[in-house]
PDB file of N, CA and C in Angstrom:
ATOM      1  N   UNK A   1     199.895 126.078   8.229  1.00  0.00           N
ATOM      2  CA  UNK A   1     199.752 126.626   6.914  1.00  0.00           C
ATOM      3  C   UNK A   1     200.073 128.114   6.976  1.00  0.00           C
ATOM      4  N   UNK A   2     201.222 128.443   6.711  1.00  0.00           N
ATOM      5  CA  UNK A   2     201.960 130.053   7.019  1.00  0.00           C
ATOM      6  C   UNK A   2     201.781 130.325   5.537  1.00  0.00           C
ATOM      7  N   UNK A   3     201.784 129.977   4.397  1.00  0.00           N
ATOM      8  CA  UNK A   3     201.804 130.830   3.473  1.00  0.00           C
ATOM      9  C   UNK A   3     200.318 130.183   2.643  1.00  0.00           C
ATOM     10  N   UNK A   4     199.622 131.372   2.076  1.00  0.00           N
ATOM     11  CA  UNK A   4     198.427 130.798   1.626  1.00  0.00           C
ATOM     12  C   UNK A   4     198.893 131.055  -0.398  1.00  0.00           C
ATOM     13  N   UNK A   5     198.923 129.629  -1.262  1.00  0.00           N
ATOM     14  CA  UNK A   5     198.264 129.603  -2.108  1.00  0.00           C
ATOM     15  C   UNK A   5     197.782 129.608  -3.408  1.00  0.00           C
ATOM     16  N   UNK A   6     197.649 130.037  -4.211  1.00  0.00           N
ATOM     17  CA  UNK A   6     196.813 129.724  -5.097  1.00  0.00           C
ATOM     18  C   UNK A   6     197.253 128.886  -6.663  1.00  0.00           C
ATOM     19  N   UNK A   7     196.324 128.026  -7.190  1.00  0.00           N
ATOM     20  CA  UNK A   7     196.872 127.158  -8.253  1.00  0.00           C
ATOM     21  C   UNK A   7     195.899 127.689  -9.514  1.00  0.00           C
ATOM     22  N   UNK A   8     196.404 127.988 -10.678  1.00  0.00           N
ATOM     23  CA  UNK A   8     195.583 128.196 -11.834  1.00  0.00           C
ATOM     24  C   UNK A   8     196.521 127.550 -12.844  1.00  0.00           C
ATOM     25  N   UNK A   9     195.801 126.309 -13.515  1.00  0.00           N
ATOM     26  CA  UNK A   9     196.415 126.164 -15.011  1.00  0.00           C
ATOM     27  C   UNK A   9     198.252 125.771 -15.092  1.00  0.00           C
ATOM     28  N   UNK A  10     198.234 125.466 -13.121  1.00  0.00           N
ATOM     29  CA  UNK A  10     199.208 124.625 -13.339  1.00  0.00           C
ATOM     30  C   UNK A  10     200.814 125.681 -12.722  1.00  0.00           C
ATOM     31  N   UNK A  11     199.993 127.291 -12.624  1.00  0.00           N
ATOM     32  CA  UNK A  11     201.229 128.322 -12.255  1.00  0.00           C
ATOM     33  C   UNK A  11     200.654 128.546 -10.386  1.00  0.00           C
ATOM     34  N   UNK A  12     201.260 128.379  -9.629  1.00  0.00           N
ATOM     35  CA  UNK A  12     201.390 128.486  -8.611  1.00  0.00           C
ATOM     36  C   UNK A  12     201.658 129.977  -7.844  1.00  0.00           C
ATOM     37  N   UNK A  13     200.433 130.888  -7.106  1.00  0.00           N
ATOM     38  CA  UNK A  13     201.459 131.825  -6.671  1.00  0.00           C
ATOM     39  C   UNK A  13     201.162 131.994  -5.625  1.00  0.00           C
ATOM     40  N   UNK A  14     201.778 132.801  -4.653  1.00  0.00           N
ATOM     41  CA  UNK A  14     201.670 132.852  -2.937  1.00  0.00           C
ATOM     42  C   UNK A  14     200.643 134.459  -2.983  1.00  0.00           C
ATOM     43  N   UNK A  15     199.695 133.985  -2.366  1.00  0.00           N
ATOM     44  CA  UNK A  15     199.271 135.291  -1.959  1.00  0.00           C
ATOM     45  C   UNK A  15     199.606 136.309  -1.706  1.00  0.00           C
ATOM     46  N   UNK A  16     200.855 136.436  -0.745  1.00  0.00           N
ATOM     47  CA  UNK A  16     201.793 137.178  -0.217  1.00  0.00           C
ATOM     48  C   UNK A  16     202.625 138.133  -1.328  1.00  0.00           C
ATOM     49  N   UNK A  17     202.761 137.480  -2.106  1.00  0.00           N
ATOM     50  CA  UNK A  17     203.628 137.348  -2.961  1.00  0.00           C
ATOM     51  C   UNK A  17     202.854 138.107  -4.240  1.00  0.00           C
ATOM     52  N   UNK A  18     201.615 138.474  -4.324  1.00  0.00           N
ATOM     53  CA  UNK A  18     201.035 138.874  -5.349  1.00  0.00           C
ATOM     54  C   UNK A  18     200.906 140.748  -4.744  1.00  0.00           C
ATOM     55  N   UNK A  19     201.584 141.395  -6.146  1.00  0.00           N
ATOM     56  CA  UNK A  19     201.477 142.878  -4.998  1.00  0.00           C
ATOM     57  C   UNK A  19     200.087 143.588  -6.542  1.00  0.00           C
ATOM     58  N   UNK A  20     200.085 144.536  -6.228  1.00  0.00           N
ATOM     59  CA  UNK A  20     199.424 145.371  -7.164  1.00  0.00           C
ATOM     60  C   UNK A  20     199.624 145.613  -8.606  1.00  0.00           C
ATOM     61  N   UNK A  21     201.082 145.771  -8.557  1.00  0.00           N
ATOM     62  CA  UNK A  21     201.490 145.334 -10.096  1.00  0.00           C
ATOM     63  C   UNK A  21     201.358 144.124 -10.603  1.00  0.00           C
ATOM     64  N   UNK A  22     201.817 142.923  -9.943  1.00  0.00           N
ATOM     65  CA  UNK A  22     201.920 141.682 -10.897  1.00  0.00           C
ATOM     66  C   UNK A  22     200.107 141.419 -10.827  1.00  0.00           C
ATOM     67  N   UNK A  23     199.720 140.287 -11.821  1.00  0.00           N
ATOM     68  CA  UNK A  23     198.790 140.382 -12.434  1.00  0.00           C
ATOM     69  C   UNK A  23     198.395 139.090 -11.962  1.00  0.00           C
ATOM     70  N   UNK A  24     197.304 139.093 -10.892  1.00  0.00           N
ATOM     71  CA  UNK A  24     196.580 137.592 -10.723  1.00  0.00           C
ATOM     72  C   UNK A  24     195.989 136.752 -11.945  1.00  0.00           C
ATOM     73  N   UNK A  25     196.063 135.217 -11.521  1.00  0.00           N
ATOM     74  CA  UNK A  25     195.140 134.291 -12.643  1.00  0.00           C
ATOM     75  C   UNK A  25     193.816 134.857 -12.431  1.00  0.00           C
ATOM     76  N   UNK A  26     193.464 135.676 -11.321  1.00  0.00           N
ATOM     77  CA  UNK A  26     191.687 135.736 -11.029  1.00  0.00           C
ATOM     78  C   UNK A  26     191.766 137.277 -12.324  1.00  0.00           C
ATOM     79  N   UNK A  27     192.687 138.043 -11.619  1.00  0.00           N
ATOM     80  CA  UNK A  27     192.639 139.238 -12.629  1.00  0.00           C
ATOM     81  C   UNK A  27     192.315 138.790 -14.015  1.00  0.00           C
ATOM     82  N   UNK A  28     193.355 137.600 -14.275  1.00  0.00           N
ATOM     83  CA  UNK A  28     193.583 137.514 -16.064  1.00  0.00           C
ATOM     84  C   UNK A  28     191.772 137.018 -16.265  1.00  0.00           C
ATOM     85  N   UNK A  29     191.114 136.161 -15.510  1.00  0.00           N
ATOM     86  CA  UNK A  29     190.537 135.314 -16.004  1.00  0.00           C
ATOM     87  C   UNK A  29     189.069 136.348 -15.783  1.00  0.00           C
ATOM     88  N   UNK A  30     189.125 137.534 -14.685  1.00  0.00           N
ATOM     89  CA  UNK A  30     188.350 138.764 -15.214  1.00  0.00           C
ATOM     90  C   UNK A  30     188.425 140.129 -16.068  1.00  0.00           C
ATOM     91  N   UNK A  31     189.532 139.711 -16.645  1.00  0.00           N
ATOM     92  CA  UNK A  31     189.658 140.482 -18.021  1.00  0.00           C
ATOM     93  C   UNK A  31     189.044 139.962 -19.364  1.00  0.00           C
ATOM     94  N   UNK A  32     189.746 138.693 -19.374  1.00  0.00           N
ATOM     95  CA  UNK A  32     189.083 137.819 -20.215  1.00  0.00           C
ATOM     96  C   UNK A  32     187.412 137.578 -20.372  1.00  0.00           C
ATOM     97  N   UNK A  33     186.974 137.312 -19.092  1.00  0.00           N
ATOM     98  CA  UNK A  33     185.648 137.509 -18.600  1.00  0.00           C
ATOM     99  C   UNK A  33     185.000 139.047 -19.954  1.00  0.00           C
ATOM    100  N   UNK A  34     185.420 139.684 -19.486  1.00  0.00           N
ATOM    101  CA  UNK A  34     185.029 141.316 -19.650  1.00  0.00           C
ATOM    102  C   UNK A  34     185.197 141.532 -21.101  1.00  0.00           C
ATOM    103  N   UNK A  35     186.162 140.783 -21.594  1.00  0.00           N
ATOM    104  CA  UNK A  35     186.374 140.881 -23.550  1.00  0.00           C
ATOM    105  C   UNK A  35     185.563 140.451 -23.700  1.00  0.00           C
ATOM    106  N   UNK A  36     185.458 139.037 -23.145  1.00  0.00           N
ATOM    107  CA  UNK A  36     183.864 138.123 -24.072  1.00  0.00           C
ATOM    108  C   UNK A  36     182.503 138.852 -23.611  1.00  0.00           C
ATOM    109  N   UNK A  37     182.542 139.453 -22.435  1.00  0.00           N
ATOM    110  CA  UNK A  37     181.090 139.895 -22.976  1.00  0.00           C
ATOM    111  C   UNK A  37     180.927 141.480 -23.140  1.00  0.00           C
ATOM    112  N   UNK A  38     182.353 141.619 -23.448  1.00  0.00           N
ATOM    113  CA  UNK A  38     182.270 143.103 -24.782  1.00  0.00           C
ATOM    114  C   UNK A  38     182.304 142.645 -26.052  1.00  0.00           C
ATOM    115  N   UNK A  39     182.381 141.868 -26.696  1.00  0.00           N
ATOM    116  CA  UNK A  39     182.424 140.662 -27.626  1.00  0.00           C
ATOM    117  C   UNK A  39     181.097 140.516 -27.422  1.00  0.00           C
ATOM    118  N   UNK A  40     180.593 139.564 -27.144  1.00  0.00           N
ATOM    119  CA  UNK A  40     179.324 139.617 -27.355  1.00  0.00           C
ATOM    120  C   UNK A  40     178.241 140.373 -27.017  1.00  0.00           C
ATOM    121  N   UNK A  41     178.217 141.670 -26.952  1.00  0.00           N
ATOM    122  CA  UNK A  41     177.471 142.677 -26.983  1.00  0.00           C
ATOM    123  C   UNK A  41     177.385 143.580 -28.249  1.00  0.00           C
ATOM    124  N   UNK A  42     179.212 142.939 -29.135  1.00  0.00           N
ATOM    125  CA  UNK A  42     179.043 143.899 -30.031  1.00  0.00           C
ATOM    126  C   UNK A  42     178.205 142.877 -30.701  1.00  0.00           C
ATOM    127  N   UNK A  43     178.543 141.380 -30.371  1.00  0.00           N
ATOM    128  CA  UNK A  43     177.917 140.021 -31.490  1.00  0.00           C
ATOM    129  C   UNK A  43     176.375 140.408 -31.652  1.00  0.00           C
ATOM    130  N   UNK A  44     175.525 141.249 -30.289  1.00  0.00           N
ATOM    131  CA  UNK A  44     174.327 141.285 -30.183  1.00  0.00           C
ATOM    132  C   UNK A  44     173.827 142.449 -31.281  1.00  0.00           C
ATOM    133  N   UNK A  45     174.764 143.443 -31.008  1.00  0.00           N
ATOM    134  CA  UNK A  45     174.499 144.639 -31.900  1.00  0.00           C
ATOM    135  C   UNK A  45     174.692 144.415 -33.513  1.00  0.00           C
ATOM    136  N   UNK A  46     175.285 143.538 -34.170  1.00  0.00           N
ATOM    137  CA  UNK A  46     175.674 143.236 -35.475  1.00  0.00           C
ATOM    138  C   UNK A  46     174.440 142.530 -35.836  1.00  0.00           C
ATOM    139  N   UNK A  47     174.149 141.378 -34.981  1.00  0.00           N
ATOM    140  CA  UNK A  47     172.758 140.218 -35.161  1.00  0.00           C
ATOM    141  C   UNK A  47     171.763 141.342 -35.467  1.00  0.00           C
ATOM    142  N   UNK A  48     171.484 142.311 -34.181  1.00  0.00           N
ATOM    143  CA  UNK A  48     170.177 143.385 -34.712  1.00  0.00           C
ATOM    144  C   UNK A  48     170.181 143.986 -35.919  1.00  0.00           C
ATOM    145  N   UNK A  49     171.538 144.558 -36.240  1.00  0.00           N
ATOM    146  CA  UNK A  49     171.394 145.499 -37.595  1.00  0.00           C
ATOM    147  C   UNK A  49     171.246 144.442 -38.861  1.00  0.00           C
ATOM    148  N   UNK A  50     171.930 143.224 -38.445  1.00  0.00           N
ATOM    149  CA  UNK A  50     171.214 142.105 -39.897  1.00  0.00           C
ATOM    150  C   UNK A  50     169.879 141.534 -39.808  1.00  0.00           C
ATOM    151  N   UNK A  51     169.267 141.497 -38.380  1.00  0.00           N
ATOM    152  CA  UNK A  51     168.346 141.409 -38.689  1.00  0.00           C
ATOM    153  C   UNK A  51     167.220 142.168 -39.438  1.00  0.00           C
ATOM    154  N   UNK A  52     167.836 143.635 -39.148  1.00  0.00           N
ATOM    155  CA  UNK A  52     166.817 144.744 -39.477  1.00  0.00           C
ATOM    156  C   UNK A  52     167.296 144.475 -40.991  1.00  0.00           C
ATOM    157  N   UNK A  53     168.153 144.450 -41.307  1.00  0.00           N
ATOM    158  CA  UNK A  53     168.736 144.691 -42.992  1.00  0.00           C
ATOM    159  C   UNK A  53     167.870 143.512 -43.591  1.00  0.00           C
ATOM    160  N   UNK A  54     168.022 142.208 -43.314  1.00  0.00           N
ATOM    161  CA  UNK A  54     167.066 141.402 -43.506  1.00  0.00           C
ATOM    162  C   UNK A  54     165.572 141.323 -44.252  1.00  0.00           C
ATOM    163  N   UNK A  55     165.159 142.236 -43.097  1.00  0.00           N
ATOM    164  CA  UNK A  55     163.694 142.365 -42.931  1.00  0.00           C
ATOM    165  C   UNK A  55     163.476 143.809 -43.736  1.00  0.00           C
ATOM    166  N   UNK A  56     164.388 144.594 -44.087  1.00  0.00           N
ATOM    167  CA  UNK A  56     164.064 144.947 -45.061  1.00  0.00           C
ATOM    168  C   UNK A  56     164.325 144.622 -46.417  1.00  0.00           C
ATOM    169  N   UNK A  57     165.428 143.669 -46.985  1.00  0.00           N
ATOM    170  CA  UNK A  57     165.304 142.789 -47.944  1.00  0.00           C
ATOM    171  C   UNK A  57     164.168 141.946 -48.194  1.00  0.00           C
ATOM    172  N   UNK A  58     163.699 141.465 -47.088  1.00  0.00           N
ATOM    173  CA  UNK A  58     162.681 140.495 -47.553  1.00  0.00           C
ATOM    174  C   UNK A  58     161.094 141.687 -48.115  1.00  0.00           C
ATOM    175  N   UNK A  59     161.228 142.455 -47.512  1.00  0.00           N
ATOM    176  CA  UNK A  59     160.330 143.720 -47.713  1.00  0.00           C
ATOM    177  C   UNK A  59     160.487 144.091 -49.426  1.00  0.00           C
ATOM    178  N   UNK A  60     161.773 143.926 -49.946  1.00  0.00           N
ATOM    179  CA  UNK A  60     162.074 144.473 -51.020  1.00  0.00           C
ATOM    180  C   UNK A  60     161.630 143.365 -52.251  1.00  0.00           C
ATOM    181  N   UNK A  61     162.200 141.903 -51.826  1.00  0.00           N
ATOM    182  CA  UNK A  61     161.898 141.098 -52.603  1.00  0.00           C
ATOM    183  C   UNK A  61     160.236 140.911 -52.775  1.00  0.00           C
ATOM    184  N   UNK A  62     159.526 140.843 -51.936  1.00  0.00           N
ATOM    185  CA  UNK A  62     158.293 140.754 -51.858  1.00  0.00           C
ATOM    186  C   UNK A  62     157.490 142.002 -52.492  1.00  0.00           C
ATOM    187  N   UNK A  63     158.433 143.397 -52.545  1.00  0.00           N
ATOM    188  CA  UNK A  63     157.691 144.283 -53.684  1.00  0.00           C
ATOM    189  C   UNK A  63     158.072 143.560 -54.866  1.00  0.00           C
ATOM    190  N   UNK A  64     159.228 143.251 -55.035  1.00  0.00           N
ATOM    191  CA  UNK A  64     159.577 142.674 -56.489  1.00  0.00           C
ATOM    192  C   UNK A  64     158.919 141.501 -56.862  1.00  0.00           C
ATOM    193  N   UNK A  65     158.639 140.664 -56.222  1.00  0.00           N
ATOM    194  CA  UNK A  65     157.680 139.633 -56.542  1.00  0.00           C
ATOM    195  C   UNK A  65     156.331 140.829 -57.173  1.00  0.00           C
ATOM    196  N   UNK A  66     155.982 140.988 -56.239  1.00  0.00           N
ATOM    197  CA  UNK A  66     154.355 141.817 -56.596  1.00  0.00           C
ATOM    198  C   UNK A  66     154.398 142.686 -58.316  1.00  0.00           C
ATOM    199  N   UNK A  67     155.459 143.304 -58.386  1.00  0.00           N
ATOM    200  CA  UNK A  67     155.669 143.865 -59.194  1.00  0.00           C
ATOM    201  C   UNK A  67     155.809 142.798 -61.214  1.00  0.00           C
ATOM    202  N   UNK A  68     156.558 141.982 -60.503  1.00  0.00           N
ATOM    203  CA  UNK A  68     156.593 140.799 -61.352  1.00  0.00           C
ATOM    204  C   UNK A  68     155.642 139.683 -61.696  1.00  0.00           C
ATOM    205  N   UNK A  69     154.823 139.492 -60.713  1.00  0.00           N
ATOM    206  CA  UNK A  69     153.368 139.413 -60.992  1.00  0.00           C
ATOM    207  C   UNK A  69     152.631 140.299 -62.128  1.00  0.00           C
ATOM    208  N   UNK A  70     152.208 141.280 -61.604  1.00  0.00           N
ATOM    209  CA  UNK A  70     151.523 142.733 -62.460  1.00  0.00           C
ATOM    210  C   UNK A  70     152.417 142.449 -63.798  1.00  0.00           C
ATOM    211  N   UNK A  71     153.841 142.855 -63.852  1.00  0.00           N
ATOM    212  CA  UNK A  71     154.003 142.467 -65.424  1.00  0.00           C
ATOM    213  C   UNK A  71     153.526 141.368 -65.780  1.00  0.00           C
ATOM    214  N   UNK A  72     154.023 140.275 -65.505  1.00  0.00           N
ATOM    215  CA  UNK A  72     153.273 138.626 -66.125  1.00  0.00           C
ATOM    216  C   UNK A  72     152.188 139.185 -66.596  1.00  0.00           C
ATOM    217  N   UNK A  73     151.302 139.639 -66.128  1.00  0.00           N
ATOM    218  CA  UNK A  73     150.012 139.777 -65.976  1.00  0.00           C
ATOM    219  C   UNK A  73     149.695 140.885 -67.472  1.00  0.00           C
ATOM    220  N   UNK A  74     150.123 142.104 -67.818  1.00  0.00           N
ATOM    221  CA  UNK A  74     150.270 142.895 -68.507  1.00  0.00           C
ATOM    222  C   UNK A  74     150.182 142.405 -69.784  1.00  0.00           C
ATOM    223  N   UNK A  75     151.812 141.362 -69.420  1.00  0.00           N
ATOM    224  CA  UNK A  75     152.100 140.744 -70.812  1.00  0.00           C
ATOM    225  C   UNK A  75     151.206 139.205 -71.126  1.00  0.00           C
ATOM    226  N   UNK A  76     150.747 139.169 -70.401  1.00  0.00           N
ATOM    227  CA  UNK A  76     149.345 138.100 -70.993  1.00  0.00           C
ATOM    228  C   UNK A  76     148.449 139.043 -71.715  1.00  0.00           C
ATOM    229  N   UNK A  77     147.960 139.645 -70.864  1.00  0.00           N
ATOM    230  CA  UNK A  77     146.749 140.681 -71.311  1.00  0.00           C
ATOM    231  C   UNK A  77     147.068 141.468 -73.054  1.00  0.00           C
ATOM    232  N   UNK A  78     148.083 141.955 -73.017  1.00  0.00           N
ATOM    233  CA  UNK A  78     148.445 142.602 -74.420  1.00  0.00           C
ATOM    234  C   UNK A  78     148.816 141.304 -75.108  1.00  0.00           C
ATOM    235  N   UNK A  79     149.285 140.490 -74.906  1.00  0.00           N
ATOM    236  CA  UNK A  79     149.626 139.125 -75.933  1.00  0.00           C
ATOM    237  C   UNK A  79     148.000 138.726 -75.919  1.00  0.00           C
ATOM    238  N   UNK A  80     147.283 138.551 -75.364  1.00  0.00           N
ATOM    239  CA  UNK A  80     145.833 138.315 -76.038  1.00  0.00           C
ATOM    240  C   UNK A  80     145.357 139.355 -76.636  1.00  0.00           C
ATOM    241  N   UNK A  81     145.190 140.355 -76.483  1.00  0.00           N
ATOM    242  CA  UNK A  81     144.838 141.661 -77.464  1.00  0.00           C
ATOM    243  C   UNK A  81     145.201 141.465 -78.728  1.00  0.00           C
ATOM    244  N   UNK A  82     146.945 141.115 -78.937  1.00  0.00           N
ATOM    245  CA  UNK A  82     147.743 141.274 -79.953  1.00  0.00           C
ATOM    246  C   UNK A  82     147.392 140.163 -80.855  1.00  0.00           C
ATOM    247  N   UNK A  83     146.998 139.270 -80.473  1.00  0.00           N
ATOM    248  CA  UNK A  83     146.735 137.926 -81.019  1.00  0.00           C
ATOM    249  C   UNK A  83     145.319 138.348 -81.709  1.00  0.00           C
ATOM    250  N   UNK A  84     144.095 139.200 -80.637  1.00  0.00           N
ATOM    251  CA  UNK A  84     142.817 139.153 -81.468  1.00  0.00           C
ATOM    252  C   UNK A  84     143.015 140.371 -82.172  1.00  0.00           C
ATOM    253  N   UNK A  85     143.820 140.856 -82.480  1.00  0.00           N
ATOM    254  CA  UNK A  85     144.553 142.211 -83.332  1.00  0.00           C
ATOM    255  C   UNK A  85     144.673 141.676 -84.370  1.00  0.00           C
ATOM    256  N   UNK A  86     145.990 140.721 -85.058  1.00  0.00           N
ATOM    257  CA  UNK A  86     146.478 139.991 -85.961  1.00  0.00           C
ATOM    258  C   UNK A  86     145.065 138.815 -86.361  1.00  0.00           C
ATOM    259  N   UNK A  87     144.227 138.298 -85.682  1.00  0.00           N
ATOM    260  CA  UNK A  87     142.842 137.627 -86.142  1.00  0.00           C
ATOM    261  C   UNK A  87     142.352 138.484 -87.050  1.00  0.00           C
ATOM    262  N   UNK A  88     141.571 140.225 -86.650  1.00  0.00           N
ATOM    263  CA  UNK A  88     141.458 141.085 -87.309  1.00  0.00           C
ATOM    264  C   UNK A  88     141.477 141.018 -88.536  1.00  0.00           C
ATOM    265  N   UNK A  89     143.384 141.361 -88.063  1.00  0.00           N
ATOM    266  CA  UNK A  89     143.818 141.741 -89.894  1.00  0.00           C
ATOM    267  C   UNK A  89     143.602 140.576 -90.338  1.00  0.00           C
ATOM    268  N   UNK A  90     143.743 139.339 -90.156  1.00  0.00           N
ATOM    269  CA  UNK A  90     143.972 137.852 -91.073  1.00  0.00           C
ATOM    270  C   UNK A  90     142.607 138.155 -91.687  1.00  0.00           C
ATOM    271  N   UNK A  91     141.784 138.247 -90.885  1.00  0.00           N
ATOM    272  CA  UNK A  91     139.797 138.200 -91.485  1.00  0.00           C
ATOM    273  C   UNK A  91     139.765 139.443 -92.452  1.00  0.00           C
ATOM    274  N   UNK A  92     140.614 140.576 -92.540  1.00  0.00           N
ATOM    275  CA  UNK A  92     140.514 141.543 -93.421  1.00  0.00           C
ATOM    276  C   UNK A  92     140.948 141.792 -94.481  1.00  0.00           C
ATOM    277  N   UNK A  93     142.361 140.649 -94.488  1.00  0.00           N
ATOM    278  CA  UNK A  93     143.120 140.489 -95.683  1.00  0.00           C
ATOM    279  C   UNK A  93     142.183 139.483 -96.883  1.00  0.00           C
TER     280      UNK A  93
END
């Protein structure tokens, strides 16, 4: 065995034969390597900032609920007032 080698994906190259410039399957397949998990580091950093955005939406809706409560609430309260208001006048007319 005088010449050593290597098979990737079907392209064949000689060890020997691979100098500094040309570009190994191991090279390609640790570049590739290195995108995906610069890729998913940014995937990690995007997930955090929606999560945070999230969690302050849900923060927001939940004042707005509260808030929408208290009105309901308002407008019961003055619609019974208004009602024994108009009794009033009916008994005065």
């Amino acid at each position: 065995m005088d010449d050593e080698n290597t098979t990737f994906q079907g392209a064949t190259i000689a060890m020997e034969e691979a100098t500094a410039e040309q570009e190994t399957p191991f090279d390609r397949l640790e570049s590739r390597i290195d995108t995906l998990i610069e890729k998913y580091e940014q995937l990690v950093g995007v997930h955090s900032q929606c999560e945070e955005k999230m969690a302050g939406q849900e923060a927001r809706i939940q004042e707005l609920e509260s808030q929408l409560g208290n009105s309901e609430q308002q407008r019961s309260e003055i619609r019974t007032r208004l009602d024994a208001l108009i009794d009033k006048l009916g008994r005065f007319a």
